[in-house]
Protein backbone atom coordinates (compact mmCIF):
# COMPACT_ATOMS: atom_id res chain seq x y z
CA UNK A 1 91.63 142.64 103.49
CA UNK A 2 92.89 141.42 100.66
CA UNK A 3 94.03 137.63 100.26
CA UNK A 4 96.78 135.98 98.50
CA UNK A 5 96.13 132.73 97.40
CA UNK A 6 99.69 130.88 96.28
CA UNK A 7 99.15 129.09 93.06
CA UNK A 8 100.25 125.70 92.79
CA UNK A 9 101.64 124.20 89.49
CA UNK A 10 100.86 120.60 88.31
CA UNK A 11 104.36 118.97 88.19
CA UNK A 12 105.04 117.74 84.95
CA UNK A 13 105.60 114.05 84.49
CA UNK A 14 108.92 114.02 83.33
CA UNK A 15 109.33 115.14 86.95
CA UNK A 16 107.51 112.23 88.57
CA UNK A 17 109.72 109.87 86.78
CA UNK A 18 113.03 111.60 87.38
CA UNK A 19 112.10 111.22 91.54
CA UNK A 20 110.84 108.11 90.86
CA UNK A 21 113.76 107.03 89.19
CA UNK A 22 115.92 108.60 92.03
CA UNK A 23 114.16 106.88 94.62
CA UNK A 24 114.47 103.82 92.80
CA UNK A 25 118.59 103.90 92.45
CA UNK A 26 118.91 104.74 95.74
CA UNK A 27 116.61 101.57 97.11
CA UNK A 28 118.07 99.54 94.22
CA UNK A 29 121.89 100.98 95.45
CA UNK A 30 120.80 100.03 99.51
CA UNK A 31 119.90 96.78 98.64
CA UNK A 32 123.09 96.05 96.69
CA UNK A 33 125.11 97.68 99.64
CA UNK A 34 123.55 95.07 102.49
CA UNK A 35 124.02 92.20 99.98
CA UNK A 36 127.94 92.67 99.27
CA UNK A 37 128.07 93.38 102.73
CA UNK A 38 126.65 90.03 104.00
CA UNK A 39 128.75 88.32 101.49
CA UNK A 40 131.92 90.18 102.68
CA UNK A 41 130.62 89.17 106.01
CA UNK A 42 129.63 85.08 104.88
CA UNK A 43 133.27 85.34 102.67
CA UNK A 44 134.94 86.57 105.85
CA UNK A 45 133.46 83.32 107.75
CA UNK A 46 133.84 80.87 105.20
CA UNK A 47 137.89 81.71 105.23
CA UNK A 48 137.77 81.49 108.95
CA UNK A 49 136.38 77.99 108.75
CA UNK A 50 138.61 76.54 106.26
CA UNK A 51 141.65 77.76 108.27
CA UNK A 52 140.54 76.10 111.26
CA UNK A 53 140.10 72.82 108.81
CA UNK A 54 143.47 73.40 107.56
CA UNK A 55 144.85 73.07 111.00
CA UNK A 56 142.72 70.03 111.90
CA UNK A 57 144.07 68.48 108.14
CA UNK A 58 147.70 69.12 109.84
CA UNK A 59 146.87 67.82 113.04
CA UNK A 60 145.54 64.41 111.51
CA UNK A 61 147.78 63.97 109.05
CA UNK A 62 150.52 63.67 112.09
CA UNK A 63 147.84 61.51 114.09
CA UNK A 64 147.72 59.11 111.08
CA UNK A 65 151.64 58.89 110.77
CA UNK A 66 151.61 57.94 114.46
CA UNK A 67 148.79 55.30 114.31
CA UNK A 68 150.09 53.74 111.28
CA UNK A 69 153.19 53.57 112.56
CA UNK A 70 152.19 51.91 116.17
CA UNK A 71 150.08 49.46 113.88
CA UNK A 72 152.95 48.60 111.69
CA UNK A 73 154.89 47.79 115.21
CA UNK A 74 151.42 45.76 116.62
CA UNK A 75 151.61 43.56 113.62
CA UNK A 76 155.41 42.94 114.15
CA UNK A 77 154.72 41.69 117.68
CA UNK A 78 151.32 39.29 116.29
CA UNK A 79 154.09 37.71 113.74
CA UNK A 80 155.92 37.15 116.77
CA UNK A 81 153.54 35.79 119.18
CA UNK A 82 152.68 33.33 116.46
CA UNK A 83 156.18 32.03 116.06
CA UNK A 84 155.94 31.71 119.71
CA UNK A 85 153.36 29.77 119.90
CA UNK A 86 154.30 27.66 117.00
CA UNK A 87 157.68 26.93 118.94
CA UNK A 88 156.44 26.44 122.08
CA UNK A 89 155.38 29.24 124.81
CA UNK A 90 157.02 27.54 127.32
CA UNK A 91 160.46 27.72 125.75
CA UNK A 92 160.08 31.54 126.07
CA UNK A 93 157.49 32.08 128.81
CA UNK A 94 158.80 35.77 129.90
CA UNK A 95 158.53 37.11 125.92
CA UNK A 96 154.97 35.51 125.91
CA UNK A 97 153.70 37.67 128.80
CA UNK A 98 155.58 41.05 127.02
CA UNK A 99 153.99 39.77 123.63
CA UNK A 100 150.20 39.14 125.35
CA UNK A 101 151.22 42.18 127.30
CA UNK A 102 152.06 44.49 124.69
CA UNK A 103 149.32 43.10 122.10
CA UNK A 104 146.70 44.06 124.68
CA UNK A 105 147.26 48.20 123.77
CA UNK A 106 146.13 50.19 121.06
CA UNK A 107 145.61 53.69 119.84
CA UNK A 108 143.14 54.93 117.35
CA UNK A 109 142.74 57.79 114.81
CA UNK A 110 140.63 60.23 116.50
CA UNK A 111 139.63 62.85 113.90
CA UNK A 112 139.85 66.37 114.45
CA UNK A 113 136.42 67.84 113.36
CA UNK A 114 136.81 71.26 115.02
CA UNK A 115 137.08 73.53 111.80
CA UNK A 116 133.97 71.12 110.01
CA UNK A 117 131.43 71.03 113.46
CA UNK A 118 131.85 74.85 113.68
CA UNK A 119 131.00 75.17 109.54
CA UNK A 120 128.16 72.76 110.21
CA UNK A 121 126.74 74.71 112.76
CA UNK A 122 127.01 77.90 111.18
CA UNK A 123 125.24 76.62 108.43
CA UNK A 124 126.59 74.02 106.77
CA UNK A 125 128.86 73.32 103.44
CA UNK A 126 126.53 76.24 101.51
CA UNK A 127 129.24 78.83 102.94
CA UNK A 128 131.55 76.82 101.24
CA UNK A 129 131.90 78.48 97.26
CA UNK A 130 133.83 76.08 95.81
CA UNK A 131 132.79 72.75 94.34
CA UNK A 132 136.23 71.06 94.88
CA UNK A 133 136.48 71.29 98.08
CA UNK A 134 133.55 70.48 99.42
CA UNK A 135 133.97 67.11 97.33
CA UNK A 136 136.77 66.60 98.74
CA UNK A 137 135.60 67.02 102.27
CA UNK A 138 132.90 64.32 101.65
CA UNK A 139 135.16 62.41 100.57
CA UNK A 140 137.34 62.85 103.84
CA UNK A 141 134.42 62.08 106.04
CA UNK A 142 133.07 58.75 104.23
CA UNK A 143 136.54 57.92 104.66
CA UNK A 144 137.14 58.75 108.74
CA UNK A 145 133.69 56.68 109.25
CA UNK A 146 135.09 53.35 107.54
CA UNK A 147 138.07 54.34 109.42
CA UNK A 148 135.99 54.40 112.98
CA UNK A 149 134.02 51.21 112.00
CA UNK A 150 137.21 49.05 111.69
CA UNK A 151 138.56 50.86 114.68
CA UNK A 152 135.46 49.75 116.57
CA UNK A 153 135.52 46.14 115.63
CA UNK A 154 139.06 45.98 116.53
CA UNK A 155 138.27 47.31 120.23
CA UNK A 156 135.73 44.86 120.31
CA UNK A 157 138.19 42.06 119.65
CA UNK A 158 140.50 43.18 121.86
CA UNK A 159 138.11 43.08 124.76
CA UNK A 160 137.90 39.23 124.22
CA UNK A 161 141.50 38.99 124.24
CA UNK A 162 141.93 41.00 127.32
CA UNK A 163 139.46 38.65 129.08
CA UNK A 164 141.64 35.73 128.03
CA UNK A 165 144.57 37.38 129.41
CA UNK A 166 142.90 38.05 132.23
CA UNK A 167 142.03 34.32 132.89
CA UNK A 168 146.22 32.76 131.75
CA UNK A 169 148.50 35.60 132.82
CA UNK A 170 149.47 35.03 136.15
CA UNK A 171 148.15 37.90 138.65
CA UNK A 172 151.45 38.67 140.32
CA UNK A 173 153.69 38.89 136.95
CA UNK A 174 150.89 41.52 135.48
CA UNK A 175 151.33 43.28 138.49
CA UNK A 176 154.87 43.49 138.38
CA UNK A 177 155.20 44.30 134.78
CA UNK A 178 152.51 47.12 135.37
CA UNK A 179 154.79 48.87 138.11
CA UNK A 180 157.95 48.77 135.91
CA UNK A 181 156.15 50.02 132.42
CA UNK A 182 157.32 53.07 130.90
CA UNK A 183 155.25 55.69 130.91
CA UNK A 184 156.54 58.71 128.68
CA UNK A 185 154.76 61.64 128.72
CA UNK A 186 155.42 62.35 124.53
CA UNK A 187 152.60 63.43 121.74
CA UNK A 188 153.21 60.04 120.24
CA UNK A 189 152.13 56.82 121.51
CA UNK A 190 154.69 54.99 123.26
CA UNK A 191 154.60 51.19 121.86
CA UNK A 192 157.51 49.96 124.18
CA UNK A 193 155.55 50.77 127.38
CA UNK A 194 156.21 46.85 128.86
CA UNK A 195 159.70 45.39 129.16
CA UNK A 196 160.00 41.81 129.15
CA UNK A 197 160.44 40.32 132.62
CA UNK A 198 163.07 38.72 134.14
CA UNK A 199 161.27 35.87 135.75
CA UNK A 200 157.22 35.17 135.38
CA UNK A 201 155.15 33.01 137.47
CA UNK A 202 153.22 29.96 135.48
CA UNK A 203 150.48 30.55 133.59
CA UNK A 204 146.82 29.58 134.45
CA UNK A 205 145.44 26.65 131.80
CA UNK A 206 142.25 24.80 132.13
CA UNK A 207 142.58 23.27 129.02
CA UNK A 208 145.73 22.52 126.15
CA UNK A 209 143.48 24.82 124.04
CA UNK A 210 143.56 27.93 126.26
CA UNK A 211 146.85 29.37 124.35
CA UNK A 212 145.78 28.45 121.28
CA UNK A 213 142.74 30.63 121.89
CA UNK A 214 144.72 33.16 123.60
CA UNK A 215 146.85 33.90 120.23
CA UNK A 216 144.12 33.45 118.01
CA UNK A 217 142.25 36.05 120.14
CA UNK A 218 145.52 38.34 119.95
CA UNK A 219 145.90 37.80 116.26
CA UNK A 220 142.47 38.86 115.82
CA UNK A 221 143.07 42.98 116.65
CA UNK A 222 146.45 42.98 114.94
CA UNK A 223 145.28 41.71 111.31
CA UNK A 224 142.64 44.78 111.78
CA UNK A 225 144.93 46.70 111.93
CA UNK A 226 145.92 45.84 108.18
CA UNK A 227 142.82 47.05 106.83
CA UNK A 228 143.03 50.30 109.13
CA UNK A 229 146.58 51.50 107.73
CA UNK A 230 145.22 51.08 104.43
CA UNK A 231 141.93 53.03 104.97
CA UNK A 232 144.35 55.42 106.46
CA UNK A 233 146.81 55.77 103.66
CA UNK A 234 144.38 56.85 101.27
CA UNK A 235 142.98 59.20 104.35
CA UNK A 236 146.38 60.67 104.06
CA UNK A 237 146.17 61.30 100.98
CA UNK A 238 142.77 62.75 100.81
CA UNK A 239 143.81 65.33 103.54
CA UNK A 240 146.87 66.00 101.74
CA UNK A 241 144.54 67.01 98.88
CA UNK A 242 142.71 68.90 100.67
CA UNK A 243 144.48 71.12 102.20
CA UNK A 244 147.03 71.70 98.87
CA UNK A 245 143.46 73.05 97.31
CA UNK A 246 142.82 75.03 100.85
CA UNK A 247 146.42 76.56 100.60
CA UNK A 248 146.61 77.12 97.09
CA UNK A 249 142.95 79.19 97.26
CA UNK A 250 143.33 80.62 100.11
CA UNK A 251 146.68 80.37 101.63
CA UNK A 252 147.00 84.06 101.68
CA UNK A 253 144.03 84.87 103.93
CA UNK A 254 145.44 82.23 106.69
């Protein structure tokens, strides 16, 4: 029987490079594919994130226009209270207890840090391409913390004051002023919650110096309050910054 053996030709090297340049474009073409489509993917979650801080740069530019505004009313009420005082309390006794009253509330700026947490988690500002505005979110944030710090020392001043209060106001009077506040249900803080009374009972003094602690203790809070409007102008400003540069770059993918 005879046998056919099938000859087999050497390819030709020119042939091993043309395959092995075909193998390499497609490789080289695969990788390029999966990159542009993580950054579509990355670019597609870095817009989502800077909406969501574009709403929270809307939200607290309204929460700063409220607290600035409630501040601006607290330190119209400490100027009062220390005219009061300088007068005589007991020439007005039913304004003192709506002053002491009223001077006893306050309202921060809580920062909405929705958009920011969820770009922190995700991986931080390096999703973030441009320069500008991740400057300009630092900046934001050293600004909400200074903010927070003076908020905190003014709480902390106002729990000495509400402890004085505690010990002058008469029991009964709080009471009654309590039942007939006003209690609106609005999105902005409602200053005017206390009327002033009709008729108040005496106040509670151990010593001649108890009012004259009582006012410096209420004074205390509202001259905070100074140095909180103006860390939250500039805020203001900074957010309005911010999210002009968010809206002019990317406006058109919100």
């Amino acid at each position: 029987m005879e046998v056919h053996h099938h000859s087999h030709h050497p390819k030709k090297w020119k042939e091993y490079i043309s395959e092995f340049l075909m193998l390499f474009a497609a490789v080289t073409l695969g990788f390029f594919a999966e990159n542009l489509r993580e950054h579509q993917i990355e670019k597609h979650r870095e817009i989502q994130f800077l909406k969501n801080i574009h709403l929270d740069l809307e939200r607290d530019i309204k929460e700063i226009d409220n607290v600035m505004s409630f501040n601006i009313n607290k330190q119209q009420y400490g100027v009062e209270l220390a005219k009061l005082y300088e007068t005589g309390v007991s020439k007005d006794l039913p304004k003192f207890y709506f002053l002491v009253k009223t001077l006893a509330l306050r309202t921060f700026f809580q920062h909405s840090k929705n958009g920011l947490e969820q770009l922190q988690n995700a991986g931080g500002l390096r999703l973030v391409e441009d320069e500008e505005i991740i400057q300009q979110l630092q900046l934001i944030e050293i600004r909400v913390a200074n903010t927070e710090s003076l908020q905190e020392s003014m709480d902390l001043n106002l729990t000495y004051f509400r402890i004085k209060t505690n010990a002058i106001l008469d029991a009964v009077t709080v009471q009654e002023m309590n039942m007939n506040q006003k209690l609106k249900n609005t999105k902005t803080f409602n200053f005017r919650r206390f009327e002033v009374p009709s008729s108040v009972r005496p106040l509670h003094l151990k010593s001649t110096d108890d009012i004259n602690e009582l006012v410096n203790l209420g004074i205390a809070p509202v001259n905070t309050t100074k140095y909180i409007n103006g860390q939250l102008v500039e805020l203001r400003k900074e957010c309005l910054q911010l999210n002009k540069l968010l809206i002019q770059k990317y406006g058109h993918e919100f």
